[in-house]
C-alpha atoms as a PDB file:
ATOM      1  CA  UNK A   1     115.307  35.573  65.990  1.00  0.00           C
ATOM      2  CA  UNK A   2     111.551  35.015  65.525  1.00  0.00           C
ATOM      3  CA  UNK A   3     111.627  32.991  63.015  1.00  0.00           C
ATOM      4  CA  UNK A   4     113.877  30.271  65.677  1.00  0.00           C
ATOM      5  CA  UNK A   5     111.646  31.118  68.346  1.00  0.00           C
ATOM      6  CA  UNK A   6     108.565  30.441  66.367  1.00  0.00           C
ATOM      7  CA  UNK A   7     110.218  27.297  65.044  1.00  0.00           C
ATOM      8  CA  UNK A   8     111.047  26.003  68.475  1.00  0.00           C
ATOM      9  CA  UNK A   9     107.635  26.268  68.844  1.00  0.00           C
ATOM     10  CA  UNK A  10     106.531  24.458  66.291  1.00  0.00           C
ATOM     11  CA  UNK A  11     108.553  21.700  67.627  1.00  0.00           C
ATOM     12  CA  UNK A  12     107.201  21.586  71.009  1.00  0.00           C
ATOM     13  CA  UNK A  13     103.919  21.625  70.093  1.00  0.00           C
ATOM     14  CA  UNK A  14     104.520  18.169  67.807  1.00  0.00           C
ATOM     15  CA  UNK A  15     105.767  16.723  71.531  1.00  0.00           C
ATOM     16  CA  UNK A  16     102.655  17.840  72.946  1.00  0.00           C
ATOM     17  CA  UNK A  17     104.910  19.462  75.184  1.00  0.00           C
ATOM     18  CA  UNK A  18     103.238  22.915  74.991  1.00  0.00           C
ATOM     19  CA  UNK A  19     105.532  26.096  75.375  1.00  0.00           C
ATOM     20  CA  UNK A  20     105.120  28.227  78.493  1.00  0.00           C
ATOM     21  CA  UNK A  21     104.708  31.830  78.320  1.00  0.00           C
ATOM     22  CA  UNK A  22     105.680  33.366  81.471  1.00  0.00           C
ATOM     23  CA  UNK A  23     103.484  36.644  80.714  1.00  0.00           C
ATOM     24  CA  UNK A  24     100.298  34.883  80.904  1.00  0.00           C
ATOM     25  CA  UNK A  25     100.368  33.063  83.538  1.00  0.00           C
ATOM     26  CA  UNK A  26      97.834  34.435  86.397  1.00  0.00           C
ATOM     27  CA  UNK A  27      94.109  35.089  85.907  1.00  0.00           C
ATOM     28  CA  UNK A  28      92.021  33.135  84.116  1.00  0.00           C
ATOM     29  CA  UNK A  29      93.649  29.416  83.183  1.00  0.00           C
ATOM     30  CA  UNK A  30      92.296  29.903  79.487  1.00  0.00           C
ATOM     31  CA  UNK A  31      92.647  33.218  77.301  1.00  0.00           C
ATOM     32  CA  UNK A  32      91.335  33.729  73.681  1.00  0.00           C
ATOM     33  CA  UNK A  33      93.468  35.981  71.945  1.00  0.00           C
ATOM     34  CA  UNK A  34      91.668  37.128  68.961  1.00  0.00           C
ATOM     35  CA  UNK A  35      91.330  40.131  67.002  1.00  0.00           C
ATOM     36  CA  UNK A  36      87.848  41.249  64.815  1.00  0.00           C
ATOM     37  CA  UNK A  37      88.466  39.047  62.235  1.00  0.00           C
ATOM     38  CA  UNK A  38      86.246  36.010  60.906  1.00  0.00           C
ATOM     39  CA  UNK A  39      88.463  33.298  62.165  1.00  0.00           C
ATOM     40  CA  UNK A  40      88.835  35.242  65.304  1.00  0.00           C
ATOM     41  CA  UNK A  41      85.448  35.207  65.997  1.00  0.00           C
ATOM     42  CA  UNK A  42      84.666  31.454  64.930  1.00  0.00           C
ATOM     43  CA  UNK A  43      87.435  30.547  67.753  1.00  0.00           C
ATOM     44  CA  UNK A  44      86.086  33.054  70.329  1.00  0.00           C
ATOM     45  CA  UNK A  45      82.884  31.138  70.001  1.00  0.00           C
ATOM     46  CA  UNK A  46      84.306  27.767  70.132  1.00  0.00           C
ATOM     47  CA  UNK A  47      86.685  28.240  73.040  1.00  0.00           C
ATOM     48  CA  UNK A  48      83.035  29.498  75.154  1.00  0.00           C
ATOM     49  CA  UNK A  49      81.478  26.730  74.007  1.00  0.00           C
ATOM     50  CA  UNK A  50      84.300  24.082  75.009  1.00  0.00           C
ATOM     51  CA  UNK A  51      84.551  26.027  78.437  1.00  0.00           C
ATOM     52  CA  UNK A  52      80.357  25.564  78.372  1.00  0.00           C
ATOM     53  CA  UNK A  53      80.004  21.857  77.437  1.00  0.00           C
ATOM     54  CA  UNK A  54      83.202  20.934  80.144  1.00  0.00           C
ATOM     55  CA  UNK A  55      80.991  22.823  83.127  1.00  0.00           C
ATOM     56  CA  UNK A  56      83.978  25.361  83.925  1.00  0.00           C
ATOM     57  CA  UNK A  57      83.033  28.763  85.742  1.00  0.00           C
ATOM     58  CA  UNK A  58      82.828  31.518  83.564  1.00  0.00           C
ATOM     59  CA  UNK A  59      85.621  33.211  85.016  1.00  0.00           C
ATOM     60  CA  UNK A  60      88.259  30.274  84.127  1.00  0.00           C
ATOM     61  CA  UNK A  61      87.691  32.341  80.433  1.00  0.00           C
ATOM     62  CA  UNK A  62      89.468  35.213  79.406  1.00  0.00           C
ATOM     63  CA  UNK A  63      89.180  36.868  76.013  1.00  0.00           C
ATOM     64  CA  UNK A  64      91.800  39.294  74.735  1.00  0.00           C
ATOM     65  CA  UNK A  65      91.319  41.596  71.685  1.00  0.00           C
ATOM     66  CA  UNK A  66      93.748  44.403  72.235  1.00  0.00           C
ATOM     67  CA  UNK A  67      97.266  43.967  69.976  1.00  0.00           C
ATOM     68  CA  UNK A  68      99.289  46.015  72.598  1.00  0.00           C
ATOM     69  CA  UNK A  69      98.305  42.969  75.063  1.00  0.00           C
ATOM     70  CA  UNK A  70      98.565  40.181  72.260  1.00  0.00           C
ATOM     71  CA  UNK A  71     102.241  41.425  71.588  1.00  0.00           C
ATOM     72  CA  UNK A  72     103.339  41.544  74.988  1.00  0.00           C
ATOM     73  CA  UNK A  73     102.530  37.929  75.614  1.00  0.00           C
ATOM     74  CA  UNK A  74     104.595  37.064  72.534  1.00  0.00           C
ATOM     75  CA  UNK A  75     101.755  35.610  70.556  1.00  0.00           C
ATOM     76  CA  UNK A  76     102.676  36.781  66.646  1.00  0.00           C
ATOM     77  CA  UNK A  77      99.690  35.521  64.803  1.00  0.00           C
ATOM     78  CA  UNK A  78      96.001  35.000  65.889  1.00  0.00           C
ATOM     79  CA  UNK A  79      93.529  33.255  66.580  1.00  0.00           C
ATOM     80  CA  UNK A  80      95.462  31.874  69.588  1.00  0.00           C
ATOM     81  CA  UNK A  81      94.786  29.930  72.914  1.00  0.00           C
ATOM     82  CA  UNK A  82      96.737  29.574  75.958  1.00  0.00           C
ATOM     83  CA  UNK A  83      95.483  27.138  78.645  1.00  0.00           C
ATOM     84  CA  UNK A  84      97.154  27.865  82.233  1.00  0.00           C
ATOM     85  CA  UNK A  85      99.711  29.778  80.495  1.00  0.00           C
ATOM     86  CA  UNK A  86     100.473  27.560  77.713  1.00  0.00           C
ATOM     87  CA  UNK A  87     100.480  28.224  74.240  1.00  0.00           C
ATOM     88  CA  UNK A  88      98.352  25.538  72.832  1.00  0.00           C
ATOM     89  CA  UNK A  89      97.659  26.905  69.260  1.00  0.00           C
ATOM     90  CA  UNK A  90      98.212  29.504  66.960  1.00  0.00           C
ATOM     91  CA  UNK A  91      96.984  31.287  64.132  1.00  0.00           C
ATOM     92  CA  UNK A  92      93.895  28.315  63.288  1.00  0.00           C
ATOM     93  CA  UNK A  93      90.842  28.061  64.477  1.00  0.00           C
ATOM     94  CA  UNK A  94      90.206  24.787  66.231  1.00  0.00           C
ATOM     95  CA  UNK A  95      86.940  22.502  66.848  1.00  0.00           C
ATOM     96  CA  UNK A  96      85.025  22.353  70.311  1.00  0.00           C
ATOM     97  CA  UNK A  97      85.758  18.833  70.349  1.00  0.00           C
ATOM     98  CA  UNK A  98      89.951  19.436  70.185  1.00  0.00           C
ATOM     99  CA  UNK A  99      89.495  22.273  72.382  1.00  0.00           C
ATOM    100  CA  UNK A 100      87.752  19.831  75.231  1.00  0.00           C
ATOM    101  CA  UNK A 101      90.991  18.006  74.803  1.00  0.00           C
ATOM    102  CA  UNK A 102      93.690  20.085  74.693  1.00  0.00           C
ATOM    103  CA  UNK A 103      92.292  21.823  77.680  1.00  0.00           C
ATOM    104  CA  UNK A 104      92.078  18.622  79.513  1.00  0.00           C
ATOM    105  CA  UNK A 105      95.459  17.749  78.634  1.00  0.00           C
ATOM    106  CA  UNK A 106      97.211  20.770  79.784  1.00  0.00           C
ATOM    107  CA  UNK A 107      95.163  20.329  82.818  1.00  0.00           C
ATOM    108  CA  UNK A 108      95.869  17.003  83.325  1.00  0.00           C
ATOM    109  CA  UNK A 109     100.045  17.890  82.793  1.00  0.00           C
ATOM    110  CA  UNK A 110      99.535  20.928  85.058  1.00  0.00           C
ATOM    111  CA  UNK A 111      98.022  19.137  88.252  1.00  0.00           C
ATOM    112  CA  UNK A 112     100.563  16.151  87.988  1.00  0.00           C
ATOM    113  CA  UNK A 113     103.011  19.305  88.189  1.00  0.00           C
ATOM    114  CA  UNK A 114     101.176  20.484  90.928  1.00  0.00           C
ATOM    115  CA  UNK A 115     101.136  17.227  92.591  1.00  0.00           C
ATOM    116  CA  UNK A 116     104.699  16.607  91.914  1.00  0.00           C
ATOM    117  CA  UNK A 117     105.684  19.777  93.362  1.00  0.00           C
ATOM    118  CA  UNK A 118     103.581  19.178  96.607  1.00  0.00           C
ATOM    119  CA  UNK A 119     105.342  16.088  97.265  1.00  0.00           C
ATOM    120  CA  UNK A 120     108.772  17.477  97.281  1.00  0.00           C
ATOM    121  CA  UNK A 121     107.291  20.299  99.277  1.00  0.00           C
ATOM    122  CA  UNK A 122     106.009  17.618 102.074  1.00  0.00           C
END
């Protein structure tokens, strides 16, 4: 059963069409989840300094260590991001400069949902 979910994925993510994890959405629009490790760290460090360069408040940026929390999101593998409760990557640690714009694409998807939804609501 993991192995289709993970695969399904996988799939979305090569649409750009980034999975949504109902657990994390609330709080901060962008978590970290990383462990101790090396590559852990190296993404930790990348995702503040993304968040830095693009001017966002500090508290848009949540980083969580703890593997009881990392499981119940359904995350599997770290390092891992999730931008407004997206799962934008898994288990590799990526650049500040592909960080800037994956965050501003899931941004950019999530207030055209937004405004989408405020239409219908008007």
């Amino acid at each position: 059963m993991a192995f289709l979910k993970a695969l399904g994925i996988k799939k979305a993510r090569a649409k750009k069409n980034y999975p949504l994890l109902p657990e994390a959405v609330g709080g901060a629009r962008i978590k970290v989840l990383a462990t101790g490790c090396s590559h852990c760290s190296a993404m930790r460090d990348n995702v503040k300094e993304a968040v830095r360069q693009m001017g966002l408040p500090d508290g848009s940026l949540e980083c969580i260590s703890s593997f009881e929390e990392i499981a119940r999101l359904g995350v599997m593998s770290t390092p891992s991001l999730i931008v407004d409760g997206r799962l934008v990557s898994s288990g590799k640690v990526l650049s500040v400069d592909r960080i800037i714009t994956v965050i501003n694409d899931v941004f950019s998807a999530s207030d055209k949902e937004e405004n989408k939804t405020g239409d219908e609501n008007q």
